[in-house]
PDB file of N, CA and C in Angstrom:
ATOM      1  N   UNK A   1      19.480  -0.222   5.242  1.00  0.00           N
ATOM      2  CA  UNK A   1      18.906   0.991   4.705  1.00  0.00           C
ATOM      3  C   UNK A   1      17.577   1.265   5.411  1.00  0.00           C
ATOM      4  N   UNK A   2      17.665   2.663   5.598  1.00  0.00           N
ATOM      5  CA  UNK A   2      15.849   2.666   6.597  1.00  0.00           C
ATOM      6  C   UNK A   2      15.234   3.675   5.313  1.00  0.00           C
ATOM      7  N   UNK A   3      13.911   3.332   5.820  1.00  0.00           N
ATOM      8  CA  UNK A   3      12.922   4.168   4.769  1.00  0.00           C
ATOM      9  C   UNK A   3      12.820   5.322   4.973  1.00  0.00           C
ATOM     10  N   UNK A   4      12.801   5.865   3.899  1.00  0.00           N
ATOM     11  CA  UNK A   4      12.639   7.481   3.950  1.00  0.00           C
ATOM     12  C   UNK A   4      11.170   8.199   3.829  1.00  0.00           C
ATOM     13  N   UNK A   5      11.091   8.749   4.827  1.00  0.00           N
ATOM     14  CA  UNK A   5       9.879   9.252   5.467  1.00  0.00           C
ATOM     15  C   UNK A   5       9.752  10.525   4.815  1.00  0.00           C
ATOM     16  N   UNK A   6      10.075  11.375   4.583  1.00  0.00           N
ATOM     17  CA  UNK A   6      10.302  13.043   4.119  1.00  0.00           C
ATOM     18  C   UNK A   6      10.049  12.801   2.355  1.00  0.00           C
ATOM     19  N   UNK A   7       9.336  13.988   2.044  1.00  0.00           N
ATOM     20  CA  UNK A   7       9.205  14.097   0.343  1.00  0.00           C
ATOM     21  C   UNK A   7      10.586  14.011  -0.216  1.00  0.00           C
ATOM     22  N   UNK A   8      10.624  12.991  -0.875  1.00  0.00           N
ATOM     23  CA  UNK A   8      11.806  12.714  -1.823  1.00  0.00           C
ATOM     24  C   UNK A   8      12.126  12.611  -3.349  1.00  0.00           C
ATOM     25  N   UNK A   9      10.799  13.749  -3.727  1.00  0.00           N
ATOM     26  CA  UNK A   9      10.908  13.837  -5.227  1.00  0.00           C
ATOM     27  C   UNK A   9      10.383  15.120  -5.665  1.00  0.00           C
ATOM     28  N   UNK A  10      11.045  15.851  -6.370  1.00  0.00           N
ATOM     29  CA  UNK A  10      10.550  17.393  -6.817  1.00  0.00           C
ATOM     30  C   UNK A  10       9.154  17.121  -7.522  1.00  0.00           C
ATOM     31  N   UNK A  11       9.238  15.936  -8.381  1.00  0.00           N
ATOM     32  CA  UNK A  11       7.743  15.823  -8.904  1.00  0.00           C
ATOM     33  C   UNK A  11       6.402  14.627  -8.138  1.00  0.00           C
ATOM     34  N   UNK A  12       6.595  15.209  -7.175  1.00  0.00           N
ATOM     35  CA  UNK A  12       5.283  14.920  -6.524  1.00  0.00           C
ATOM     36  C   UNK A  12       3.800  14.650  -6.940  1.00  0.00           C
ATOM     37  N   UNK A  13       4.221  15.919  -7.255  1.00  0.00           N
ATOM     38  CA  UNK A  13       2.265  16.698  -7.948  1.00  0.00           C
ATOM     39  C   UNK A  13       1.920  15.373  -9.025  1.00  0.00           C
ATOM     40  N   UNK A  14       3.343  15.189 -10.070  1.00  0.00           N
ATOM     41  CA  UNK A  14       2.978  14.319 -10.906  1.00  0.00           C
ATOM     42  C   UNK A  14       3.204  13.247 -11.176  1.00  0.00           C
ATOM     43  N   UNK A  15       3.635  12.658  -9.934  1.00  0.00           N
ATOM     44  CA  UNK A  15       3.398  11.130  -9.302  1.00  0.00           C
ATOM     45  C   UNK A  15       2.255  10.953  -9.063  1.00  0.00           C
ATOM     46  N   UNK A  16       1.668  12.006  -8.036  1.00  0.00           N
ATOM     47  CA  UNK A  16       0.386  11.665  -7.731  1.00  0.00           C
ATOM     48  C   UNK A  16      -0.659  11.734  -8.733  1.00  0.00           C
ATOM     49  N   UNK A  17      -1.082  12.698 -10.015  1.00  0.00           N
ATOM     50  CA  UNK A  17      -1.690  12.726 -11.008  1.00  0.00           C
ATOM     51  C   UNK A  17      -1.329  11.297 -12.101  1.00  0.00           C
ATOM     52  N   UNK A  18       0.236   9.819 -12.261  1.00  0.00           N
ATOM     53  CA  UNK A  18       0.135   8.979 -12.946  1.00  0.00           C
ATOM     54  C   UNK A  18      -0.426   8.227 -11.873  1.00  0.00           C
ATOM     55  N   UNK A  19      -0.965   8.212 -10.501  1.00  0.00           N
ATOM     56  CA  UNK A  19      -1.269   7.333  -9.419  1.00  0.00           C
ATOM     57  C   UNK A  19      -3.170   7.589 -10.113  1.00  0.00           C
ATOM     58  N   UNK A  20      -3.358   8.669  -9.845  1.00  0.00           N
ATOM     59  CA  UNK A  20      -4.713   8.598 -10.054  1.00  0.00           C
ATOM     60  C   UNK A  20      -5.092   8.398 -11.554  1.00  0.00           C
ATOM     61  N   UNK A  21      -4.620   9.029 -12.317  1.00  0.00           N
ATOM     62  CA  UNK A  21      -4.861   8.115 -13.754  1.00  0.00           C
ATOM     63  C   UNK A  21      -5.068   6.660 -14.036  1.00  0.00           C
ATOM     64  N   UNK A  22      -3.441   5.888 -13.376  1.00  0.00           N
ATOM     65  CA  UNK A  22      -4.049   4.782 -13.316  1.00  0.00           C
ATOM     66  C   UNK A  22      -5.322   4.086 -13.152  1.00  0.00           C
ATOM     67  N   UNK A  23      -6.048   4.899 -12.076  1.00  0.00           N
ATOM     68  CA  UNK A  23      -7.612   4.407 -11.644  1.00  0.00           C
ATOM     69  C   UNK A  23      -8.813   4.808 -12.587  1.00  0.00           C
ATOM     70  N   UNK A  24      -8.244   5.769 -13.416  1.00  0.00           N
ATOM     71  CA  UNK A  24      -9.388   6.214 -14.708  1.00  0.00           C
ATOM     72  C   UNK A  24      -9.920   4.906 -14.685  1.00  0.00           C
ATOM     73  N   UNK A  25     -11.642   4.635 -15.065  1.00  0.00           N
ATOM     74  CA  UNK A  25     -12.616   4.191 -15.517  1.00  0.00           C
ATOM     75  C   UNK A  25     -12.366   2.653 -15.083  1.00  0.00           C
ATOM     76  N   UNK A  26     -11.816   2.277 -13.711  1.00  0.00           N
ATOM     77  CA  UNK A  26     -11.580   1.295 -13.337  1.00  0.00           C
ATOM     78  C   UNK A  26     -12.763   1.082 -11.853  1.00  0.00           C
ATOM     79  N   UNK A  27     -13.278  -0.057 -12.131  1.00  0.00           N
ATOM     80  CA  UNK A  27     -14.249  -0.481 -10.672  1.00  0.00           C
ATOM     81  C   UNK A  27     -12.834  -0.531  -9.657  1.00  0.00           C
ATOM     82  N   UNK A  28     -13.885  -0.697  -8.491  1.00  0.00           N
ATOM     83  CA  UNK A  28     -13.395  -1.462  -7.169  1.00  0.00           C
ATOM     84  C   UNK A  28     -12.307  -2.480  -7.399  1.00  0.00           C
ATOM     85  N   UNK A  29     -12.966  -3.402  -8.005  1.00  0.00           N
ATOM     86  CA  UNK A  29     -12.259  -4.512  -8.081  1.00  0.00           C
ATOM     87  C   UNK A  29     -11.102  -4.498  -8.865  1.00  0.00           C
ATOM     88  N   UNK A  30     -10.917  -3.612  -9.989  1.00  0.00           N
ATOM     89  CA  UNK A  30      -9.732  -3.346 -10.986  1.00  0.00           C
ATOM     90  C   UNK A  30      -8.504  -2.189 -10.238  1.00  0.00           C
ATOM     91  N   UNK A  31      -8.985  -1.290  -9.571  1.00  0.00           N
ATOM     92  CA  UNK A  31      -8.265  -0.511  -9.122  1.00  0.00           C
ATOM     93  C   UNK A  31      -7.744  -1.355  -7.646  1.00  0.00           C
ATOM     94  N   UNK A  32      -8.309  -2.153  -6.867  1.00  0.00           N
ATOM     95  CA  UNK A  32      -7.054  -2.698  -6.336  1.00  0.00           C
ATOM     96  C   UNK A  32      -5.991  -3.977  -6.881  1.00  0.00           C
ATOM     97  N   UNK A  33      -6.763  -4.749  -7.889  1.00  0.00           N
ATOM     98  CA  UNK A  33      -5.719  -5.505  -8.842  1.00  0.00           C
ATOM     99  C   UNK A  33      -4.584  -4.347  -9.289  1.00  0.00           C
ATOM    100  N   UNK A  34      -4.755  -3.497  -9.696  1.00  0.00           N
ATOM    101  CA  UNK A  34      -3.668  -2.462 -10.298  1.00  0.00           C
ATOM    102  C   UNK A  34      -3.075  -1.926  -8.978  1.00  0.00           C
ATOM    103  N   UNK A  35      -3.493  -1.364  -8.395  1.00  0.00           N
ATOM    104  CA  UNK A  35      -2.576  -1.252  -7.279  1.00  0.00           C
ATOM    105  C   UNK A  35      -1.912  -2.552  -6.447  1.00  0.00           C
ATOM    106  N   UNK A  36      -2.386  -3.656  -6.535  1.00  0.00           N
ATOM    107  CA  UNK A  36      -1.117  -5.090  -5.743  1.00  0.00           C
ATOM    108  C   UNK A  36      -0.743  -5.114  -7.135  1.00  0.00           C
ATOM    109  N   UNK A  37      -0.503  -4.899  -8.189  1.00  0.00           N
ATOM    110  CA  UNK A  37       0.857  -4.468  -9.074  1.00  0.00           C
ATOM    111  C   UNK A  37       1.888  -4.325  -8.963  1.00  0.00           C
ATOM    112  N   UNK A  38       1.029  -2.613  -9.007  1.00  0.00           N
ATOM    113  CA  UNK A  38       2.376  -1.760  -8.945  1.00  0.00           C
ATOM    114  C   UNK A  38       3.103  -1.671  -7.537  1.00  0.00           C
ATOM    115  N   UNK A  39       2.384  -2.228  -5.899  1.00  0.00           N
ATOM    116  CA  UNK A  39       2.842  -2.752  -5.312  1.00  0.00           C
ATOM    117  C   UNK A  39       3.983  -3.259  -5.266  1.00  0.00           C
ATOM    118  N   UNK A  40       3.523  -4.950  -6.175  1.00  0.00           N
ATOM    119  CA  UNK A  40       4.521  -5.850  -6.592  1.00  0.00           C
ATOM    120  C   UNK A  40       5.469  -5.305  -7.387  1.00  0.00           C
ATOM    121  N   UNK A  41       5.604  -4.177  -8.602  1.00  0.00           N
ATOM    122  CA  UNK A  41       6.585  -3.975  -9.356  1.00  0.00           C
ATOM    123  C   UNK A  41       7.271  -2.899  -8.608  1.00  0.00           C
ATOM    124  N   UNK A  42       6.875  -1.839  -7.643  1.00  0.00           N
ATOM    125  CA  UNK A  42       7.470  -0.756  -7.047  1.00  0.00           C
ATOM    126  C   UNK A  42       8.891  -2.279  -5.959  1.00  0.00           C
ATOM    127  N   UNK A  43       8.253  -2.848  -5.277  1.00  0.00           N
ATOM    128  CA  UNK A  43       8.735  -3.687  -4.680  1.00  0.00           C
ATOM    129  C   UNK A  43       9.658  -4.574  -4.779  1.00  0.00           C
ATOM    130  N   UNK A  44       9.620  -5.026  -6.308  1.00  0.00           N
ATOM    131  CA  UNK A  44      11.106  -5.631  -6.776  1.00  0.00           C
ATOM    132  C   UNK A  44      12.487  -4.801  -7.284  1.00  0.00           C
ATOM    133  N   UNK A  45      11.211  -3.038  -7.592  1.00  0.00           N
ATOM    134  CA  UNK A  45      12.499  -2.479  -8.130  1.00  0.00           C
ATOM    135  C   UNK A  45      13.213  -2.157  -6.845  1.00  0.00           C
ATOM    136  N   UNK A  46      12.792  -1.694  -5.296  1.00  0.00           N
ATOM    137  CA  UNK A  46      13.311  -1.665  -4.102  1.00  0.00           C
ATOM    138  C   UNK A  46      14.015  -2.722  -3.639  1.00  0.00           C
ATOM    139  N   UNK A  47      13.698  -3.786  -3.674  1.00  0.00           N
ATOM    140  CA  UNK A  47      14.401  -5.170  -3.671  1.00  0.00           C
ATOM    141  C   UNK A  47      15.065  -5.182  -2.354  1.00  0.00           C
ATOM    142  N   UNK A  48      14.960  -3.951  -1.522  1.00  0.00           N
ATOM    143  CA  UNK A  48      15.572  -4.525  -0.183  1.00  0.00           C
ATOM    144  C   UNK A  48      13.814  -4.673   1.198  1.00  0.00           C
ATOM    145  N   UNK A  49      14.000  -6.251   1.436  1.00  0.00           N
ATOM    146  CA  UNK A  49      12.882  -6.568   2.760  1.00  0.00           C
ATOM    147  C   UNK A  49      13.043  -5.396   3.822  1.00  0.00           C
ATOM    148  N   UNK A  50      14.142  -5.109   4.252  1.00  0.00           N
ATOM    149  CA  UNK A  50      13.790  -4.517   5.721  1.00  0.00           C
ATOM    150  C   UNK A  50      13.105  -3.111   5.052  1.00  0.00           C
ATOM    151  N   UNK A  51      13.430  -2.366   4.523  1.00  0.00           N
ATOM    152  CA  UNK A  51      13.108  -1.414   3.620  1.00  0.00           C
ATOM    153  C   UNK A  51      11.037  -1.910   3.233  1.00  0.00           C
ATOM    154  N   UNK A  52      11.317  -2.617   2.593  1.00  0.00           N
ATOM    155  CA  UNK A  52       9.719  -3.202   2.276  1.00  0.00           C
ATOM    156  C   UNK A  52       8.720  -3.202   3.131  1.00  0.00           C
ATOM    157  N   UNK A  53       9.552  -3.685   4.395  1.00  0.00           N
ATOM    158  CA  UNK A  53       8.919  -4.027   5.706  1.00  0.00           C
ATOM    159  C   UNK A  53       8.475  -2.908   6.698  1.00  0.00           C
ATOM    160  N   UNK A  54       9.126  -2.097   6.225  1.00  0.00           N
ATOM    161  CA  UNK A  54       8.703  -1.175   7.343  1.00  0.00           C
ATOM    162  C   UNK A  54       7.658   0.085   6.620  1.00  0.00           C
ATOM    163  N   UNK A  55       7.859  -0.089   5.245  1.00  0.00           N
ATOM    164  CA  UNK A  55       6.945   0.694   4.708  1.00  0.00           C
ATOM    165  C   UNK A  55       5.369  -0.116   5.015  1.00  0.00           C
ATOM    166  N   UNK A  56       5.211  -1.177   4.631  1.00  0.00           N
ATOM    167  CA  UNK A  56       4.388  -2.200   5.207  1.00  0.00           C
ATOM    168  C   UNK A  56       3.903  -1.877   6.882  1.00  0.00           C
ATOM    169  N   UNK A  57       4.398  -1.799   7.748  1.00  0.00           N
ATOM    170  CA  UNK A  57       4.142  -1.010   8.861  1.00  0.00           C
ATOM    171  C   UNK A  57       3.913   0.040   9.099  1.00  0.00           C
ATOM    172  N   UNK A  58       4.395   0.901   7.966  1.00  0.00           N
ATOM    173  CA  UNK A  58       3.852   2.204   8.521  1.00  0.00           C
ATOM    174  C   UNK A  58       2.751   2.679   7.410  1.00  0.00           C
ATOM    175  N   UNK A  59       2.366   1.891   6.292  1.00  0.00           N
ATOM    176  CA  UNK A  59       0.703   1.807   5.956  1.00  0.00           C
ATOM    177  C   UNK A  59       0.368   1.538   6.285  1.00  0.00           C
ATOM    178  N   UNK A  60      -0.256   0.224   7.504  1.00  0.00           N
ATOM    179  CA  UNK A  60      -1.038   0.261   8.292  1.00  0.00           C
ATOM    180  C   UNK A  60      -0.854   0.660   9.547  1.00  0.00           C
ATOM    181  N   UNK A  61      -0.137   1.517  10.209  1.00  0.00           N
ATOM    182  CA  UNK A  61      -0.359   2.178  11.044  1.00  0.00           C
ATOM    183  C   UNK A  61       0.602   1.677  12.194  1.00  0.00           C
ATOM    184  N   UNK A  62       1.700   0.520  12.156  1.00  0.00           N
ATOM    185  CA  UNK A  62       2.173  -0.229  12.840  1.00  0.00           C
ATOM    186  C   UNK A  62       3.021   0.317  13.202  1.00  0.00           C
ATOM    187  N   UNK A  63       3.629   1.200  13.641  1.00  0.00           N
ATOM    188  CA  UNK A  63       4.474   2.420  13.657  1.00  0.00           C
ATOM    189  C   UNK A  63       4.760   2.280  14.988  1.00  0.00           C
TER     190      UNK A  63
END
């Protein structure tokens, strides 16, 4: 399976508005504990590596 690059959800807008909520009234240090989370929980529900892996590459730029 390869990763899908292109918007793949009609609700966007309000993905991105439970993404930034999450960070309500959270330091530095809490808002990246919560994000290697949901990381970790987005990641088991994907459950496929090559898939994992290349998203992993193409956040940092490894493209």
């Amino acid at each position: 399976m390869s990763l899908i690059k292109e918007i793949n959800t009609a609700s966007h807008d309000q993905i991105y508005e439970t993404i930034l909520k999450m960070h309500e009234n959270l330091n530095e240090e809490e808002s990246a504990l919560v994000n290697a989370k949901l990381i970790l929980i987005l990641a088991n529900h994907i459950g496929d590596a090559d898939v994992i892996s290349q998203a992993a590459e193409l956040a940092r730029g490894d493209h």
